[in-house]
Protein backbone atom coordinates (compact mmCIF):
# COMPACT_ATOMS: atom_id res chain seq x y z
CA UNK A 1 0.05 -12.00 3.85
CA UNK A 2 2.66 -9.31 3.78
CA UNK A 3 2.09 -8.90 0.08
CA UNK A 4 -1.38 -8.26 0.72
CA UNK A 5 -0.84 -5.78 3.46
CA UNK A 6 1.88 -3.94 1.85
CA UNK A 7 -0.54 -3.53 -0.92
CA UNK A 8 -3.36 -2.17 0.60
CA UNK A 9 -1.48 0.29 2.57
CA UNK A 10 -0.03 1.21 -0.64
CA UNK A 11 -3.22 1.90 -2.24
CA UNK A 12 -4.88 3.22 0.60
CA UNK A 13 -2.77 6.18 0.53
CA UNK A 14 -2.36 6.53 -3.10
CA UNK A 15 -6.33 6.40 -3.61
CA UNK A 16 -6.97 9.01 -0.55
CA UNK A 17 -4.32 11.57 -3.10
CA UNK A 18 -5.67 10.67 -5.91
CA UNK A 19 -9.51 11.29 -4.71
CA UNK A 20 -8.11 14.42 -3.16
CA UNK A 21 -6.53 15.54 -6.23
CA UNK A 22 -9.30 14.15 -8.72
CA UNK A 23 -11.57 16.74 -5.86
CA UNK A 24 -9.44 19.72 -6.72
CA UNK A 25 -8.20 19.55 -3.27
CA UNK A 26 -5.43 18.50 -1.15
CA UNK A 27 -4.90 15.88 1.47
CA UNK A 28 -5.54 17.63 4.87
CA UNK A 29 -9.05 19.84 2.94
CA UNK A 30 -10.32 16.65 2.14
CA UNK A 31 -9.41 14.84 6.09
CA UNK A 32 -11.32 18.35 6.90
CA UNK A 33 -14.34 17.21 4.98
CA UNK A 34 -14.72 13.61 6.07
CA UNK A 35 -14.32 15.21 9.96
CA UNK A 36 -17.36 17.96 9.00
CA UNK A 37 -19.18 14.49 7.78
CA UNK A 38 -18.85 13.45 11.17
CA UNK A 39 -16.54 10.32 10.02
CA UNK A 40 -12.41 9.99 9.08
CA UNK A 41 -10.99 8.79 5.71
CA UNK A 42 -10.43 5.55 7.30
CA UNK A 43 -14.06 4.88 8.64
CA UNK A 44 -15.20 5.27 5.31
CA UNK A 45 -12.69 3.04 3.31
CA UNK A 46 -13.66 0.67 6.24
CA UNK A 47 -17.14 0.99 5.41
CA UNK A 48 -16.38 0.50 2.00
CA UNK A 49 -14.52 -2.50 2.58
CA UNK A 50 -17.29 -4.00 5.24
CA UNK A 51 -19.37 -3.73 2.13
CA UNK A 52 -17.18 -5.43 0.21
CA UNK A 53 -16.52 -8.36 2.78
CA UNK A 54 -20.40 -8.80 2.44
CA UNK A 55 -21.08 -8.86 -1.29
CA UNK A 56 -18.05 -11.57 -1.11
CA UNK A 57 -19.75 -13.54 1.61
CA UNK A 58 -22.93 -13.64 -0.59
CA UNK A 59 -21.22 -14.74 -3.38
CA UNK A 60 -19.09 -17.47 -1.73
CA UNK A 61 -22.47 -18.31 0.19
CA UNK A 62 -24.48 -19.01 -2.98
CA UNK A 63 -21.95 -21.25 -4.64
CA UNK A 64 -21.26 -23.11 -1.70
CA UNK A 65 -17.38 -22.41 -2.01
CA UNK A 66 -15.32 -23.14 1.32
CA UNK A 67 -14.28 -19.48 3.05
CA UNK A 68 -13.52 -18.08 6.09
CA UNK A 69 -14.24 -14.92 7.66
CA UNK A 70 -10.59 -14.26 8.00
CA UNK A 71 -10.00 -15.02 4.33
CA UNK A 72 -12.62 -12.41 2.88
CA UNK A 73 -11.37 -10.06 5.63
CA UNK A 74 -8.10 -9.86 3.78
CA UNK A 75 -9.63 -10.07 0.73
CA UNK A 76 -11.70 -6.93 1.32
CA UNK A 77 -8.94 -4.95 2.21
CA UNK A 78 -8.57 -5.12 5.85
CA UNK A 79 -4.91 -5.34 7.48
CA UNK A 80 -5.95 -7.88 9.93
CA UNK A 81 -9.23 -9.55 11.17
CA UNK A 82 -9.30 -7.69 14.50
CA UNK A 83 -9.32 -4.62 11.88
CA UNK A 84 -12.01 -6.39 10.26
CA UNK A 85 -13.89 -7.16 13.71
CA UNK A 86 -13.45 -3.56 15.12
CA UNK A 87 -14.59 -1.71 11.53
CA UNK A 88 -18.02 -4.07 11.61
CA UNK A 89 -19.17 -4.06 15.12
């Protein structure tokens, strides 16, 4: 689980320079942006990753494959599954 968290933290700041660099921009013009959007960096990764979680449920769902919530959680991206709770609700 560490692996996985350590990972995504990782990538969740590389991506966030790399889309601000990719944008011609730098970190803090682009945390500007997603504020004048009414929404922070991390509420739309999160709604990226609810996304995610749901195509995953779908596809678990129509093959009938054991899951849990917690499991696609993680496997979406989220840190924990109270991350996962408070990002959907």
């Amino acid at each position: 689980m560490e692996e996985v968290y350590t990972f995504y933290t990782f990538l969740f700041h590389v991506l966030f320079a790399c889309v601000a660099k990719k944008m011609g921009t730098n970190r803090n013009y682009l945390s500007k942006y997603f504020t004048q959007q009414g929404m922070t960096y991390n509420a739309y990764i999160n709604g990226l990753r609810v996304d995610h979680f749901m195509r995953l449920y779908q596809e678990h769902a129509a093959s009938k494959s054991e899951f849990t919530a917690r499991q696609l959680s993680v496997e979406s991206g989220f840190h924990t599954y109270n991350t996962f709770i408070n990002a959907s609700f």
